[in-house]
N, C-alpha and C. Protein backbone atom coordinates (compact mmCIF):
# COMPACT_ATOMS: atom_id res chain seq x y z
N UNK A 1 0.84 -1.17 0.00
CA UNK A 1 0.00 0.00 0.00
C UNK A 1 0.88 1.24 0.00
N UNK A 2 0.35 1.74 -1.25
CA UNK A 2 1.36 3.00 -1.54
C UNK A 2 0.80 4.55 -0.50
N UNK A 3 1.38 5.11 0.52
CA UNK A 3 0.70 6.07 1.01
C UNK A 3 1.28 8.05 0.06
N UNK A 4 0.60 8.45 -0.19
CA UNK A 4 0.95 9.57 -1.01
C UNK A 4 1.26 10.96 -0.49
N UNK A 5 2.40 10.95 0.21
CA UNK A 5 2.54 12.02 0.90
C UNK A 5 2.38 14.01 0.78
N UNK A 6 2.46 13.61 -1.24
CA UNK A 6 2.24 15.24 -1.59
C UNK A 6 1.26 15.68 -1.67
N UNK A 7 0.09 14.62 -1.22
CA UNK A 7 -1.21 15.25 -1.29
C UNK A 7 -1.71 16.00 0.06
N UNK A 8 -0.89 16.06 1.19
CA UNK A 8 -0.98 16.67 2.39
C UNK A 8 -0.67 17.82 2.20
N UNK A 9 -2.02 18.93 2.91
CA UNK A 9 -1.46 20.04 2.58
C UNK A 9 -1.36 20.27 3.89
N UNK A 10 -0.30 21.28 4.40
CA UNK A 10 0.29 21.98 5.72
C UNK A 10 -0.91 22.45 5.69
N UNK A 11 -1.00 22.86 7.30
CA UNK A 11 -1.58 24.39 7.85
C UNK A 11 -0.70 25.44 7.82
N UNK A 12 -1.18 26.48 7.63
CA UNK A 12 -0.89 27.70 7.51
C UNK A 12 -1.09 28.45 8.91
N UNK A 13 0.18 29.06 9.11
CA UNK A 13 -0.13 29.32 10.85
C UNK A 13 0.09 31.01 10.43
N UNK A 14 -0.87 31.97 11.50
CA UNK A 14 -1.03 32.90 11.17
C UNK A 14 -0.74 34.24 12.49
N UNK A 15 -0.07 35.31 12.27
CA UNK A 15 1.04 35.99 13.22
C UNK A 15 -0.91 36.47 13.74
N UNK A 16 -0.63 36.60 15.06
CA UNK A 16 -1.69 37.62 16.19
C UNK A 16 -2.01 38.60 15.46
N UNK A 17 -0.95 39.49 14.57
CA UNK A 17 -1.07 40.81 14.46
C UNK A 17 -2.08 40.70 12.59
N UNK A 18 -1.73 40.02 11.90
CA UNK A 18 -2.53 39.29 11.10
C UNK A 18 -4.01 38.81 11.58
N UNK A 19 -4.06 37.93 12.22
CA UNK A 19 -5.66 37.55 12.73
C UNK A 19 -6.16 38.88 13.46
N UNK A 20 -5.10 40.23 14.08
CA UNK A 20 -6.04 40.62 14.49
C UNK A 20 -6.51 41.87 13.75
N UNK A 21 -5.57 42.17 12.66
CA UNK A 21 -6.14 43.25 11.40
C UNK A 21 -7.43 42.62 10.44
N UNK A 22 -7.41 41.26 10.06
CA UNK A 22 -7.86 40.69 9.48
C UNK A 22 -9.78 40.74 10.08
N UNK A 23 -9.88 40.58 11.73
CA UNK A 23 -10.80 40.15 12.35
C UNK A 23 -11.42 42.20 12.90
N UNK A 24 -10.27 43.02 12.75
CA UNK A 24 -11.11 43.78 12.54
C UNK A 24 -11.64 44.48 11.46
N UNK A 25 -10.79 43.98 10.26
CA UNK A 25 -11.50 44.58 9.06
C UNK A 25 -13.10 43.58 9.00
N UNK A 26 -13.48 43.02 9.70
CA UNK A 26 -14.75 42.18 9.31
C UNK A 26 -15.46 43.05 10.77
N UNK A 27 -15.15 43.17 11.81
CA UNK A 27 -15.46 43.93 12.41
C UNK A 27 -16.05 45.22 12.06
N UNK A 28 -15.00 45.92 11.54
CA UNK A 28 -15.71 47.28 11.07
C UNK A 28 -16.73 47.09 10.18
N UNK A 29 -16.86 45.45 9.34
CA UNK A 29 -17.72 46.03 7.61
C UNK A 29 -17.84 46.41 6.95
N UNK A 30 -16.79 46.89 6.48
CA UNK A 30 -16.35 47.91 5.11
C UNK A 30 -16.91 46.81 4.12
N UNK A 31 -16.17 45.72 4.57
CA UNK A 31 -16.35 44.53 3.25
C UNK A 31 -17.11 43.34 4.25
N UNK A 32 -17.40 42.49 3.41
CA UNK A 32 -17.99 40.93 3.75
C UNK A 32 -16.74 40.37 4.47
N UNK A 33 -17.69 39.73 4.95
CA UNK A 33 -16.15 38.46 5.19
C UNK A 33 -16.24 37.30 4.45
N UNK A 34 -17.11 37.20 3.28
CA UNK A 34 -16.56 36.32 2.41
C UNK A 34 -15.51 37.35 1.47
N UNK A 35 -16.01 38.23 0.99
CA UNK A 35 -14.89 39.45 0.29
C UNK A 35 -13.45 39.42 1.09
N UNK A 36 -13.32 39.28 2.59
CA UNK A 36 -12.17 39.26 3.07
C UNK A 36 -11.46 37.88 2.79
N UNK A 37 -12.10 36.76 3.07
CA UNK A 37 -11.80 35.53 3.07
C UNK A 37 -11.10 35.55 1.49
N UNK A 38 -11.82 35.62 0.33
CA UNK A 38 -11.16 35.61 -0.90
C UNK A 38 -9.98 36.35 -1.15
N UNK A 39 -10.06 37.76 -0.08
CA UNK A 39 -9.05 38.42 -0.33
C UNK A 39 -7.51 37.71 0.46
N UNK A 40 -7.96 37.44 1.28
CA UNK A 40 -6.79 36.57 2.24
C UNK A 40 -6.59 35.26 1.59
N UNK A 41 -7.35 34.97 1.28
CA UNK A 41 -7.39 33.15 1.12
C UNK A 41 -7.65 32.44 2.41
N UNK A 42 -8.86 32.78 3.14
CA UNK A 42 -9.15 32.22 4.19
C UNK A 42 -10.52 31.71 4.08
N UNK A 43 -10.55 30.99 4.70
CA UNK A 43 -12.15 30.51 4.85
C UNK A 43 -13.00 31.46 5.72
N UNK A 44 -14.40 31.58 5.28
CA UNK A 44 -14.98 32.92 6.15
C UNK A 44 -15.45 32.30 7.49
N UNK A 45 -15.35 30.68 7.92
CA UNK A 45 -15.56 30.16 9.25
C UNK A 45 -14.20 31.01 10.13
N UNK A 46 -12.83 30.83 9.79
CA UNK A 46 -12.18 31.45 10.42
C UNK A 46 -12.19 32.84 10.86
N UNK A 47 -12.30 33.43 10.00
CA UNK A 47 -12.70 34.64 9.92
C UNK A 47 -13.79 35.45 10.71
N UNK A 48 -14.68 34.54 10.73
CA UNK A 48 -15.79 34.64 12.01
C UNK A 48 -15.63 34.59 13.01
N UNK A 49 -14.24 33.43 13.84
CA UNK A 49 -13.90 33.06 14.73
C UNK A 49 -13.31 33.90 15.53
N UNK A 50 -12.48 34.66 14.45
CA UNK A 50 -11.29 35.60 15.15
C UNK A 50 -12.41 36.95 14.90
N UNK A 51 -13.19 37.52 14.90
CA UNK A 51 -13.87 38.09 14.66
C UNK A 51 -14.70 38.50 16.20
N UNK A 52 -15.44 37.21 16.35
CA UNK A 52 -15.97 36.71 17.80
C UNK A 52 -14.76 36.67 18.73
N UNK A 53 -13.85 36.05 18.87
CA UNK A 53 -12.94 36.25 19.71
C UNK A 53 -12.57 38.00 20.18
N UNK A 54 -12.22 38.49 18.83
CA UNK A 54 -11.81 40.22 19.15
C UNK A 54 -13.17 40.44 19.62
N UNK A 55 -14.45 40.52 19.58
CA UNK A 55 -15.04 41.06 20.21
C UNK A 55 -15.82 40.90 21.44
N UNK A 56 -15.25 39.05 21.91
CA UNK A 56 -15.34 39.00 23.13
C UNK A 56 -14.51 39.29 23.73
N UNK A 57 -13.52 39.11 23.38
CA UNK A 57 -12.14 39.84 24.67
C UNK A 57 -11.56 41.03 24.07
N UNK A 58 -11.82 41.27 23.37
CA UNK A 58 -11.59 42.97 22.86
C UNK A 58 -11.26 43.60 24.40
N UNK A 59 -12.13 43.77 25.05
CA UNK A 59 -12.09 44.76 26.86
C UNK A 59 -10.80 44.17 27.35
N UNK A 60 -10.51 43.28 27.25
CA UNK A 60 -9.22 42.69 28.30
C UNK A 60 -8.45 42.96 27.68
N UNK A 61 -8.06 43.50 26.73
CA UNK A 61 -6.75 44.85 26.35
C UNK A 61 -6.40 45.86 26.93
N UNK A 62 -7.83 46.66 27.32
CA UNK A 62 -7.39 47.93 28.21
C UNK A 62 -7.47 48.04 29.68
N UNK A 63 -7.80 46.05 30.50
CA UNK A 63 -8.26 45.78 31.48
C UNK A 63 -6.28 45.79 31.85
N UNK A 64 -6.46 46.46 33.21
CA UNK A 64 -5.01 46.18 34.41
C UNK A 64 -4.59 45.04 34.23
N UNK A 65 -5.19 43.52 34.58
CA UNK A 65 -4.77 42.59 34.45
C UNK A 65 -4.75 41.53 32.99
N UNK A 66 -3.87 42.41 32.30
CA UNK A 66 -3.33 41.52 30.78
C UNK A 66 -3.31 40.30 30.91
N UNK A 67 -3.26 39.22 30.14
CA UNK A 67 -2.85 38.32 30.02
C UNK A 67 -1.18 37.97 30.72
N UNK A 68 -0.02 38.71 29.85
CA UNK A 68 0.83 38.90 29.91
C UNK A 68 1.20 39.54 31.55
N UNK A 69 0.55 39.91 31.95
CA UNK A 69 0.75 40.49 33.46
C UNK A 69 0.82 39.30 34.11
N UNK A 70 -0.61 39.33 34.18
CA UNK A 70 -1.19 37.55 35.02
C UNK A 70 -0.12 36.60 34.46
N UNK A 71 0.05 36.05 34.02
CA UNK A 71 0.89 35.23 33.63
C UNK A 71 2.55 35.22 34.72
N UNK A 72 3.14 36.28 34.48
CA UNK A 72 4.17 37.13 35.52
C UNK A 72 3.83 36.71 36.94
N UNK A 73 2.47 36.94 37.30
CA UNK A 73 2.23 37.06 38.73
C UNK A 73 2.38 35.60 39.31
N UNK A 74 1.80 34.68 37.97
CA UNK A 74 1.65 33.33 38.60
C UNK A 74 2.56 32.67 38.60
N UNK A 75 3.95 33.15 37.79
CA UNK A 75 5.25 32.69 38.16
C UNK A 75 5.89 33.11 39.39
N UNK A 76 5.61 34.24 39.51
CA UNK A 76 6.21 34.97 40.80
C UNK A 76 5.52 33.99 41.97
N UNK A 77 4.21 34.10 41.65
CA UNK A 77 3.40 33.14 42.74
C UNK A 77 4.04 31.96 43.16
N UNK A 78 3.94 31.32 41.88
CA UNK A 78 4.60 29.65 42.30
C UNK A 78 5.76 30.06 42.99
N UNK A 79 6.98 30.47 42.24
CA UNK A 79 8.23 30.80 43.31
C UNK A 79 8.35 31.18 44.85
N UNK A 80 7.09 31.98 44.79
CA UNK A 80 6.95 32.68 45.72
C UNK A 80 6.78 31.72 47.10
N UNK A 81 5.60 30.58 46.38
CA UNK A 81 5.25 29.28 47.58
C UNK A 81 6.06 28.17 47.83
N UNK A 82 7.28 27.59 46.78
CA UNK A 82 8.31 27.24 46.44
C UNK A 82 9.23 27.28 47.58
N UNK A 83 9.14 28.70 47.33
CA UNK A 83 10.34 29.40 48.77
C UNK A 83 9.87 29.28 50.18
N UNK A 84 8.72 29.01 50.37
CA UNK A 84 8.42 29.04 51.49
C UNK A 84 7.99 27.80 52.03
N UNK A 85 7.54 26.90 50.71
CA UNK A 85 7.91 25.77 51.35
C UNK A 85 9.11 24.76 51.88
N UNK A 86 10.20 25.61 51.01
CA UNK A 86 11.53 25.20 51.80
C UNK A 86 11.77 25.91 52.89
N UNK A 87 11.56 27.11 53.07
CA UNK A 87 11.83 27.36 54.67
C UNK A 87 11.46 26.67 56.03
N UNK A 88 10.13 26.20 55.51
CA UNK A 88 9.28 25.55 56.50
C UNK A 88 9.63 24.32 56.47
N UNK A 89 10.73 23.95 55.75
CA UNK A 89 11.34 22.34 55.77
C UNK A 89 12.25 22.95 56.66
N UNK A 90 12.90 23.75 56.31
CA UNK A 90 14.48 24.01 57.10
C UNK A 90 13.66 24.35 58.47
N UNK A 91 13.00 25.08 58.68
CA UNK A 91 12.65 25.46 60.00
C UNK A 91 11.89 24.08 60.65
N UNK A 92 11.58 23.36 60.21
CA UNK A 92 11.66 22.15 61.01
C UNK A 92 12.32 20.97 61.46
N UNK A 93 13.33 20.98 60.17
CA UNK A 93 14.75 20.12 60.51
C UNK A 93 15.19 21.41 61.65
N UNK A 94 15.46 22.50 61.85
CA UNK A 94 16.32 23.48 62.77
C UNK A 94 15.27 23.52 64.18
N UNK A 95 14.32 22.74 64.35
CA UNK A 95 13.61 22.38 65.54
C UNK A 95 13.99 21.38 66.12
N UNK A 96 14.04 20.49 64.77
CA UNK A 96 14.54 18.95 65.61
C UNK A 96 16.14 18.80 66.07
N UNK A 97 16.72 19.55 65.25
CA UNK A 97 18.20 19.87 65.64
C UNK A 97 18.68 20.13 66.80
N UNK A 98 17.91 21.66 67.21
CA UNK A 98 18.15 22.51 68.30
C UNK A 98 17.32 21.57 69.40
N UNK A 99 17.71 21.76 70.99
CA UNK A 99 17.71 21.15 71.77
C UNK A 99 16.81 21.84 72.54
């Protein structure tokens, strides 16, 4: 059984800043988003997607806690409990130690 490997087509992976010009030109409505889709070469399901996405989280752009923030905090976090759960090891080996 012969398997035909050139008939696989890749995905096409697409930069944030792309999906997110793309999702507001369908946003605004100047054009369709089948008109966009032809113009991109995208399918207008995608196009919808990122569309709905920008305009459900559209607000959490100008919200304090970014993505990119939060993210920071919850590393700091983990470290943060990390550290303290080794102290609380050492401070109990330095109980059983001390007399």
């Amino acid at each position: 059984m012969e398997v035909n490997r050139g008939m696989t087509k890749q995905r096409r992976r697409h930069s944030a800043q792309f999906k997110f010009r793309v999702a507001m030109d369908a946003a605004r409505e100047v054009k369709t988003i089948s008109q966009l889709a032809a113009e991109h070469g995208l399918h207008p399901n995608l196009i919808s997607q990122w569309k709905k996405k920008l305009l459900d989280e559209g607000s959490g752009i100008f919200s304090k806690a970014s993505a990119d923030h939060q993210k920071r905090e919850e590393v700091i976090q983990t470290e943060l409990y990390e550290q303290i759960g080794r102290l609380k090891m050492e401070l109990e080996w330095l109980k059983k130690k001390v007399p």
